[in-house]
Protein backbone atom coordinates (compact mmCIF):
# COMPACT_ATOMS: atom_id res chain seq x y z
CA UNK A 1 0.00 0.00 0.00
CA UNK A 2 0.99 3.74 -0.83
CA UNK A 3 2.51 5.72 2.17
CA UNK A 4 0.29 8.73 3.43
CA UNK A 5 3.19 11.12 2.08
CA UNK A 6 2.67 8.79 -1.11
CA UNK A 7 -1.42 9.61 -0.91
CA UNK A 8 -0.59 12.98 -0.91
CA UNK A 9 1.39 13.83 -3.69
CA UNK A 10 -0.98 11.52 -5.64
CA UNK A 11 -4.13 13.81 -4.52
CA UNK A 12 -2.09 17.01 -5.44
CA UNK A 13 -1.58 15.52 -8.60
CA UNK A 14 -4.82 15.15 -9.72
CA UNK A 15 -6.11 18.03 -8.37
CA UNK A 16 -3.48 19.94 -10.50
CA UNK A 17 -4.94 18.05 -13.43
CA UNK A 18 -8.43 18.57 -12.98
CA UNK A 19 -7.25 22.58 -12.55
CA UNK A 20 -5.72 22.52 -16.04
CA UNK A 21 -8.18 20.29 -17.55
CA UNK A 22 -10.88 23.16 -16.55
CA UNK A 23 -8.80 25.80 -18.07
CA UNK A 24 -8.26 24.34 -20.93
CA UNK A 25 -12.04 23.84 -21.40
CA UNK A 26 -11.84 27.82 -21.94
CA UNK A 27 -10.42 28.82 -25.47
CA UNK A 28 -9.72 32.42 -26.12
CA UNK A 29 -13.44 32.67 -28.19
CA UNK A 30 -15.34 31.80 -25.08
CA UNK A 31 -13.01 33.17 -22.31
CA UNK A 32 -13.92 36.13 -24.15
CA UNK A 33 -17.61 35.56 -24.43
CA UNK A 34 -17.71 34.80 -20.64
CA UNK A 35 -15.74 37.71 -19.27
CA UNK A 36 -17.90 40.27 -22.44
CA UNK A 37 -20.96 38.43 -21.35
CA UNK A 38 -20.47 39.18 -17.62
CA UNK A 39 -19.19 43.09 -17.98
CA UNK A 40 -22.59 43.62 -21.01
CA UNK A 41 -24.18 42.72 -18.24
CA UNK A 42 -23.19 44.69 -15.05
CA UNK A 43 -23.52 47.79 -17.40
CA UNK A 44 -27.11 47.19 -18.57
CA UNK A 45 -30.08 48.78 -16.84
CA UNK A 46 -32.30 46.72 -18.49
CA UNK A 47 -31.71 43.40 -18.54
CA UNK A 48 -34.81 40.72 -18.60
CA UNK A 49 -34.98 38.10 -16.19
CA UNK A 50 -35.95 34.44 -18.70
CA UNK A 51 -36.84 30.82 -17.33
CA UNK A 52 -36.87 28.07 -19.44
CA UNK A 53 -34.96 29.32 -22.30
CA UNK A 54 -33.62 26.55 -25.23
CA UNK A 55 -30.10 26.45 -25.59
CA UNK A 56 -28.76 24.90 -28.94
CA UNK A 57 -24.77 25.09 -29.93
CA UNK A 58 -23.20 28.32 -30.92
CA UNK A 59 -24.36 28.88 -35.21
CA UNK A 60 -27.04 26.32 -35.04
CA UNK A 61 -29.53 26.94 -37.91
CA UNK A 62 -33.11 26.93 -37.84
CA UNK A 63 -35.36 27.45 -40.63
CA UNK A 64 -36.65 30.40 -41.71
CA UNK A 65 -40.13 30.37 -40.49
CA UNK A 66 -39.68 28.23 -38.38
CA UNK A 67 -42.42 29.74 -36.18
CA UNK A 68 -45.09 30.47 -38.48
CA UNK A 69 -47.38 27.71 -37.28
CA UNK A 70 -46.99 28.30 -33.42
CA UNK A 71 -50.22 30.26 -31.65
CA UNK A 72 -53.25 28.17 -33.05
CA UNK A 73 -56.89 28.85 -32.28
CA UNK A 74 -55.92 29.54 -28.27
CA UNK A 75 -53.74 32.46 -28.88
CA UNK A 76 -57.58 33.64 -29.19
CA UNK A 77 -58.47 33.18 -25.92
CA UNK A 78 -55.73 35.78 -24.53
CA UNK A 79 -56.57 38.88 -23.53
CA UNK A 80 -55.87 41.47 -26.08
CA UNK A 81 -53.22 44.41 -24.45
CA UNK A 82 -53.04 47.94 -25.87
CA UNK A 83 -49.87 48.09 -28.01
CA UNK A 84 -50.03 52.05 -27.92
CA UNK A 85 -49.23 52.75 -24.43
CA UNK A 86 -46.19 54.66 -22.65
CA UNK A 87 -43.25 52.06 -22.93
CA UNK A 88 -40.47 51.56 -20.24
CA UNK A 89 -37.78 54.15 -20.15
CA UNK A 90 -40.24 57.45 -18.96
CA UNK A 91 -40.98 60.13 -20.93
CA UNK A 92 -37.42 61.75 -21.09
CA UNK A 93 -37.50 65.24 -21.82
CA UNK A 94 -40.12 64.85 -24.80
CA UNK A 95 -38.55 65.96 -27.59
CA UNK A 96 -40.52 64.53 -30.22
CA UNK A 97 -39.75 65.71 -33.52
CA UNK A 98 -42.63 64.29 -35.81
CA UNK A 99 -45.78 61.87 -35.25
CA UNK A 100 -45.71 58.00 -35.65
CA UNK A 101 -48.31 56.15 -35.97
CA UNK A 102 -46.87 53.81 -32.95
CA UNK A 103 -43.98 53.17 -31.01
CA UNK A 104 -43.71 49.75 -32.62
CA UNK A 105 -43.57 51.05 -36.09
CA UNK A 106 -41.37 54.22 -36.00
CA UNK A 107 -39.49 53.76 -38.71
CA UNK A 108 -40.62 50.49 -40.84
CA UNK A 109 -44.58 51.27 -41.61
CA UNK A 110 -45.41 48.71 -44.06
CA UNK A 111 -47.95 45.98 -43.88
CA UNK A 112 -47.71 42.50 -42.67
CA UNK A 113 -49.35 41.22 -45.91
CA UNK A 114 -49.29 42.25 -49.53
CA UNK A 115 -52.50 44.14 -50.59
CA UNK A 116 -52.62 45.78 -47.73
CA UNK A 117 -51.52 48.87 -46.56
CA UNK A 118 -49.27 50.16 -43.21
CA UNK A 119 -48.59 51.19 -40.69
CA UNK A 120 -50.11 47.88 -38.47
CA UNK A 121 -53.64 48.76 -37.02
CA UNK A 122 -53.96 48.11 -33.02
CA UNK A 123 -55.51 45.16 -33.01
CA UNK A 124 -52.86 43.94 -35.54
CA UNK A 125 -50.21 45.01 -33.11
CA UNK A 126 -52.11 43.61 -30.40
CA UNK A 127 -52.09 40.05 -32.55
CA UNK A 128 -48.09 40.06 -33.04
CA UNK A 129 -47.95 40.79 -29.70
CA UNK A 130 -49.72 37.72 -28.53
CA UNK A 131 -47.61 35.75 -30.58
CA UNK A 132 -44.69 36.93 -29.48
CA UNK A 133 -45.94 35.57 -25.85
CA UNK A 134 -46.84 32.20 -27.38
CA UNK A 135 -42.92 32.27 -28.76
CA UNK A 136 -41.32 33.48 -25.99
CA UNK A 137 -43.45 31.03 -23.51
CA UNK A 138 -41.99 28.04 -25.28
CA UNK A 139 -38.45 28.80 -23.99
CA UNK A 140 -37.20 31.12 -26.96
CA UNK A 141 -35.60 34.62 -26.35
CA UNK A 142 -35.92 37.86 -27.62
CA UNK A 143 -32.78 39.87 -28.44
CA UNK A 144 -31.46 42.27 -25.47
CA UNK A 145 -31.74 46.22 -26.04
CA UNK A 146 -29.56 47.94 -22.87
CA UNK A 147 -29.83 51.50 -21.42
CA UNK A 148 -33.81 52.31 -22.15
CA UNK A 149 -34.50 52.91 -18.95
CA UNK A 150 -33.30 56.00 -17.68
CA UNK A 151 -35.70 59.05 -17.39
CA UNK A 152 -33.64 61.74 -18.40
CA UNK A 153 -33.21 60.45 -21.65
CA UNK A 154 -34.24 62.01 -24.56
CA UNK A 155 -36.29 60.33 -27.26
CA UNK A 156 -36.71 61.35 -30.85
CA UNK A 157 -40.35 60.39 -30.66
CA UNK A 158 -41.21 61.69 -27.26
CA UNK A 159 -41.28 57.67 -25.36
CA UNK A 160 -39.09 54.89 -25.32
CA UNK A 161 -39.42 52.35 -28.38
CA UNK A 162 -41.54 49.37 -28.27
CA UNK A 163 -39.76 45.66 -30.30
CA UNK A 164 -42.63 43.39 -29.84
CA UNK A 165 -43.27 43.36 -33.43
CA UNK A 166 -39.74 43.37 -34.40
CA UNK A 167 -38.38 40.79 -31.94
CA UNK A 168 -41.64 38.49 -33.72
CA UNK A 169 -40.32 38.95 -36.90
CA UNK A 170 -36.83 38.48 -35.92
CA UNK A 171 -37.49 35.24 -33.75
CA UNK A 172 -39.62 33.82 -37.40
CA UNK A 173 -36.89 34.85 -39.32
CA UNK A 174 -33.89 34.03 -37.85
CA UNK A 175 -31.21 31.29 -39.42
CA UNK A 176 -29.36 31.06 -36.59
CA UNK A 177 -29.68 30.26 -32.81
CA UNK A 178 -26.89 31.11 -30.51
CA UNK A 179 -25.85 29.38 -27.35
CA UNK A 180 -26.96 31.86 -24.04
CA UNK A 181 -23.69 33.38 -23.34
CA UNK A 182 -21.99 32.79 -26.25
CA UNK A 183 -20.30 35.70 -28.34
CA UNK A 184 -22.63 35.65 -30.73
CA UNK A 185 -25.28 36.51 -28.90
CA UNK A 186 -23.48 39.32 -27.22
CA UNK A 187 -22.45 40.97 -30.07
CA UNK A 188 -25.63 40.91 -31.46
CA UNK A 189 -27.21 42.30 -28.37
CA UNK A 190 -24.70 44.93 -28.12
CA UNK A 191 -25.02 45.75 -31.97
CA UNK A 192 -29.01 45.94 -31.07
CA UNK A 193 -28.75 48.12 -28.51
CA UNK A 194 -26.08 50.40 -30.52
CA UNK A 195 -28.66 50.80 -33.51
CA UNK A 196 -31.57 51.53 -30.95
CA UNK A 197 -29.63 54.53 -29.42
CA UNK A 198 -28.42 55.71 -33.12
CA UNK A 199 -32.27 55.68 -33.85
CA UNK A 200 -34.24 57.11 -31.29
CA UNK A 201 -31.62 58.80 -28.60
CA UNK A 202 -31.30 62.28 -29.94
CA UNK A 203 -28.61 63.20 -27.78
CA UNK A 204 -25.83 61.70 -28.99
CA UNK A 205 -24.13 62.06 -25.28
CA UNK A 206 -26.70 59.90 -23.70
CA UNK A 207 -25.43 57.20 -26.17
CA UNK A 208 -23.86 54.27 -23.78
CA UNK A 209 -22.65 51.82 -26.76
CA UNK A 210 -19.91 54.18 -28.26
CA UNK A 211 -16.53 56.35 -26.65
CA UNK A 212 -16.16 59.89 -26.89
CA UNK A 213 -13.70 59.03 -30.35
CA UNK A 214 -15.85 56.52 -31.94
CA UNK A 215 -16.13 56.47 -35.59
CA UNK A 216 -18.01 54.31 -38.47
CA UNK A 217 -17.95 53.79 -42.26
CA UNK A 218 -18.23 51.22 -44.29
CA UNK A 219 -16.70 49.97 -47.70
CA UNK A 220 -13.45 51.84 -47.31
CA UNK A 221 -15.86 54.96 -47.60
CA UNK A 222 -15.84 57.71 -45.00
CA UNK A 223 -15.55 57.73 -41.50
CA UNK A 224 -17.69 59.72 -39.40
CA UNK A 225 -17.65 60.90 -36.02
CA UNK A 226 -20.09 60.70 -33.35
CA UNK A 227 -21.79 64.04 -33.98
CA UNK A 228 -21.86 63.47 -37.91
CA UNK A 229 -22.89 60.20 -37.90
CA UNK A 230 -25.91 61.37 -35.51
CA UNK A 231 -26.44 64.09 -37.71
CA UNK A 232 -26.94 62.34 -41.61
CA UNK A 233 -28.49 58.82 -39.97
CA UNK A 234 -27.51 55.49 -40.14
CA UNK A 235 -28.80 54.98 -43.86
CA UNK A 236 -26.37 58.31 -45.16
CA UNK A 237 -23.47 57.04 -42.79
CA UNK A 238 -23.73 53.12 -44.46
CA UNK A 239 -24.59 54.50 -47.99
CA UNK A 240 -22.02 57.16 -48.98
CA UNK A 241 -20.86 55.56 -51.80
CA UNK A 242 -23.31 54.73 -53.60
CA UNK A 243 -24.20 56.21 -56.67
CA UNK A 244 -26.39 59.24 -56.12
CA UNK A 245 -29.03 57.78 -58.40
CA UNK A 246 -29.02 54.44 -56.05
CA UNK A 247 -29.22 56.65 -53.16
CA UNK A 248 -28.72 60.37 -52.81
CA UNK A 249 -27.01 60.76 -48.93
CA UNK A 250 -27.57 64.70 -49.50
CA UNK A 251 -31.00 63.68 -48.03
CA UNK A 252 -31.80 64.94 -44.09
CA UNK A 253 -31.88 61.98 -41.03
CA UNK A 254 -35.76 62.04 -41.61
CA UNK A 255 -35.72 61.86 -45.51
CA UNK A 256 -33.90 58.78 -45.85
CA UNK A 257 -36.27 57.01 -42.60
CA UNK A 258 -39.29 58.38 -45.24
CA UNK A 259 -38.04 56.72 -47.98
CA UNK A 260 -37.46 53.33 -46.58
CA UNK A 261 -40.18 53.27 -44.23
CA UNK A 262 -42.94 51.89 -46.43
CA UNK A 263 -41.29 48.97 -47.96
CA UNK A 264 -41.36 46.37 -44.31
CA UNK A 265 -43.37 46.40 -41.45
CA UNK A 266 -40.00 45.84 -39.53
CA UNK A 267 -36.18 45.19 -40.77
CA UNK A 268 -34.56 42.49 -38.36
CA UNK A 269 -31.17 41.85 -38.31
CA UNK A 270 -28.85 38.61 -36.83
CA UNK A 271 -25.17 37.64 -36.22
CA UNK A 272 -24.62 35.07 -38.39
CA UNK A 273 -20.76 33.76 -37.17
CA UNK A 274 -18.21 35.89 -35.10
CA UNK A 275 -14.17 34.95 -35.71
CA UNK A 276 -12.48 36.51 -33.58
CA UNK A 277 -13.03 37.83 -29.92
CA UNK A 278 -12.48 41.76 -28.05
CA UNK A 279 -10.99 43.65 -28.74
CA UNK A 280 -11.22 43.14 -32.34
CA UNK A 281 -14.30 41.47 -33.25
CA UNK A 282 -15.06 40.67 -36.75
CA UNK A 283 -18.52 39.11 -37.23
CA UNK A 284 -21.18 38.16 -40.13
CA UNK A 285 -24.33 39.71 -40.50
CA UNK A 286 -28.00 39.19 -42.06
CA UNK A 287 -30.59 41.90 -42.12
CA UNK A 288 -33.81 40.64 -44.20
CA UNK A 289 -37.68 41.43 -44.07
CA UNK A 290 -40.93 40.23 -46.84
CA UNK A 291 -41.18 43.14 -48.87
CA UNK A 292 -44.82 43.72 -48.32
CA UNK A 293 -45.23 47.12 -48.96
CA UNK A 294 -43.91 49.74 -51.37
CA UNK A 295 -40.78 51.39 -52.35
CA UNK A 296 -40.07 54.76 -54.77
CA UNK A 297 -43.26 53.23 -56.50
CA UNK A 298 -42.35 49.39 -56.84
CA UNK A 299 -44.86 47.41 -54.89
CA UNK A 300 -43.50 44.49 -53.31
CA UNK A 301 -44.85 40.93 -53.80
CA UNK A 302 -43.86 39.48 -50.47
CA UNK A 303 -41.03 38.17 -51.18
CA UNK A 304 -37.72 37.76 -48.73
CA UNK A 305 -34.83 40.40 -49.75
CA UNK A 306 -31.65 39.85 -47.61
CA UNK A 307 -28.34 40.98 -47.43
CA UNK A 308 -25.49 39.91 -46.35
CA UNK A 309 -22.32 41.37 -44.94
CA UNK A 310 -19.18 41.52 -42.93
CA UNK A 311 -18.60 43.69 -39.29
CA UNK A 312 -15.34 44.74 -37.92
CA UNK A 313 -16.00 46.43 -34.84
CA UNK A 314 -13.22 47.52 -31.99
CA UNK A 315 -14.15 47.84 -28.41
CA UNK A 316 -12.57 49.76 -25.53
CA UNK A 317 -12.38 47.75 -21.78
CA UNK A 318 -15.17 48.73 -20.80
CA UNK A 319 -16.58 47.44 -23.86
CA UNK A 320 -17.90 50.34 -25.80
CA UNK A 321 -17.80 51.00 -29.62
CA UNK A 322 -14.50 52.49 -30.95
CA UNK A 323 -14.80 51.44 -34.08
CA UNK A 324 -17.23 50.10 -36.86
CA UNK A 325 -16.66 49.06 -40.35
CA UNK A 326 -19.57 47.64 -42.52
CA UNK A 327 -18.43 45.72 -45.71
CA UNK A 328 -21.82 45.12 -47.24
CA UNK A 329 -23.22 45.24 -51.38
CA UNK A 330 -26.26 47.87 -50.32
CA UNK A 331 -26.62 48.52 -54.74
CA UNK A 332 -27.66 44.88 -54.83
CA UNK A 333 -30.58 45.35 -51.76
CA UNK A 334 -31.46 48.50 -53.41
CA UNK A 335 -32.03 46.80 -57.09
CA UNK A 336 -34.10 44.33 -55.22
CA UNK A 337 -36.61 47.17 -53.66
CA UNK A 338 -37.11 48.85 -57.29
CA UNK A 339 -37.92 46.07 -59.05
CA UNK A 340 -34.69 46.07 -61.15
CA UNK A 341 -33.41 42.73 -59.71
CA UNK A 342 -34.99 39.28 -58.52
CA UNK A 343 -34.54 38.91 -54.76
CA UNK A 344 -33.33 35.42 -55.55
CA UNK A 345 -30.70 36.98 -57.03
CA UNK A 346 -28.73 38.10 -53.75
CA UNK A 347 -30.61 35.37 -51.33
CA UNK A 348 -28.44 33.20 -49.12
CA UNK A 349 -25.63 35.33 -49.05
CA UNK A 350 -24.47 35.40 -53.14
CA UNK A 351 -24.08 39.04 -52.89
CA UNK A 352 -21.66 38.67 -50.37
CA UNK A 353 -19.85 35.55 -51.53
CA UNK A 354 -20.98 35.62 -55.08
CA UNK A 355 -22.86 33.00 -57.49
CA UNK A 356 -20.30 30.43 -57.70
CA UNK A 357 -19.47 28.36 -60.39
CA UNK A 358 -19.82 24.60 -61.32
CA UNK A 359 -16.57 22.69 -60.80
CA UNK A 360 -15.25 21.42 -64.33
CA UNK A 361 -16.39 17.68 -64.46
């Protein structure tokens, strides 16, 4: 039989194994995840509390669709809840600067069905919103928007924005479902809550997602700063080069939101992969929406447009946006909307990897 002093050094050394064995279990891409995950988290004021939620592997597909069918005949049986009330976050310092026709549809105002005609009426809202429920009852989570609830902030449409109908069409649309805590789903939620400040804070200072030097382009085009950037809009910031014909970026913040805003009832966007970890992330991206409704005079037929793209965003410690470059074919999405090319031209990603061509046999 082993001595005690024998017993020992034989327990040390497996508890010395087991302690590198669970280090090794973290690689750089989720030690990153874990310790982004944590800090995203201390920072955010608004964080939601979820039970039951379904956890598949990090870039799991699902179909598109894939929730179409869920609700059924008892979704009618719940209790209908006005869709046009005040929203969490307080009133701020009301600083509305035109009517919408709700706080769910601020920006995207087309219908949910060709034929018909946006914005979404209440009961409509009220509808998405109670399948939304069934959705998010069955385990499934909605994407995480941070810092919408202080009161002193000040909204471009007087209250806090409402993403029950855009989470809906996001969680039906979606290709991908991220582990909880992996970086995927951080950067995504961070990205989120980034475009929700650019969009309705109008104080560029109240913005918690960037640093006092951030800057974003995309396509090699300009930069802009944090007051310039606020100033044109998202669409003039993302669209400079394109050909004024395509789309003319001498066009004010609210001219650009005007021109889009009839085509979708809502514009979702995912994280499709992410390849490298903070502070240097570089992800893929999908925005998409049924083009429904109507755009410079070309009436959709309901079919999907997406587009595809590449991210390369830096981030300080304290994990705020220094940087963000968008590499992304916007002519092709544009084409799409006026009719001029098939939407199954740029599906699945073509416009971003192009159409390929058969091996020689």
């Amino acid at each position: 039989l082993p001595t005690a002093s024998a017993m020992a050094m034989i327990r040390h050394i497996l508890l010395a194994s087991l302690s590198v064995l669970a280090v090794s279990a973290f690689t750089p891409s989720t030690l990153s995840a874990y310790n982004l995950g944590l800090s995203l988290r201390s920072r955010s004021t608004s964080l939601r509390p979820s039970t039951g939620r379904i956890v598949m592997k990090s870039g799991g597909s699902c179909p598109i669709s894939f929730f179409s069918k869920l609700g059924g005949d008892g979704e009618k049986d719940k209790p209908k809840v006005s869709l046009f009330s005040k929203s969490a976050g307080g009133d701020g310092e009301k600083e509305k600067t035109k009517d919408v026709p709700s706080m769910q549809q601020t920006y995207m105002q087309g219908p949910m069905t060709t034929g018909s005609h946006g914005p979404l009426s209440e009961t409509e809202l009220a509808e998405a919103k109670a399948e939304l429920d069934a959705i998010l009852a069955k385990g499934f989570r909605a994407p995480v928007r941070s810092f919408m609830d202080d009161p002193k902030t000040k909204w471009r449409f007087g209250e806090a924005p409402n993403y029950d109908l855009a989470n809906l069409l996001f969680l039906k649309g979606k290709t991908k479902n991220h582990a909880e805590g992996s970086l995927e789903q951080i950067v995504e939620d961070l990205v989120k809550t980034w475009e929700m400040e650019a969009s309705h804070k109008t104080d560029v200072n109240q913005w918690e997602t960037i640093t006092e030097d951030w800057t974003i382009g995309a396509n090699g085009w300009k930069m802009f700063g944090k007051e310039e950037s606020a100033s044109v809009g998202n669409y003039n910031t993302l669209s400079w080069g394109v050909d004024k014909e395509v789309w003319d970026t001498s066009m004010s913040w609210d001219e650009t939101h005007d021109v889009m805003h009839e085509a979708f009832p809502a514009f979702p966007w995912e994280v499709l992969e992410v390849f490298s970890g903070p502070p240097r992330v570089m992800f893929s991206w999908r925005h998409w929406a049924h083009f429904t409704g109507e755009y410079k005079g070309n009436k959709g037929q309901g079919q999907l447009v997406e587009m595809y793209g590449m991210g390369l965003a830096e981030v300080s410690e304290d994990l705020k946006l220094k940087t963000v470059e968008i590499f992304y074919k916007p002519e092709e999405f544009f084409a799409v909307l006026e009719g001029k090319k098939e939407a199954s031209e740029i599906a699945g990603g073509k416009s971003l990897v192009g159409p390929g061509c058969p091996f020689i046999k």
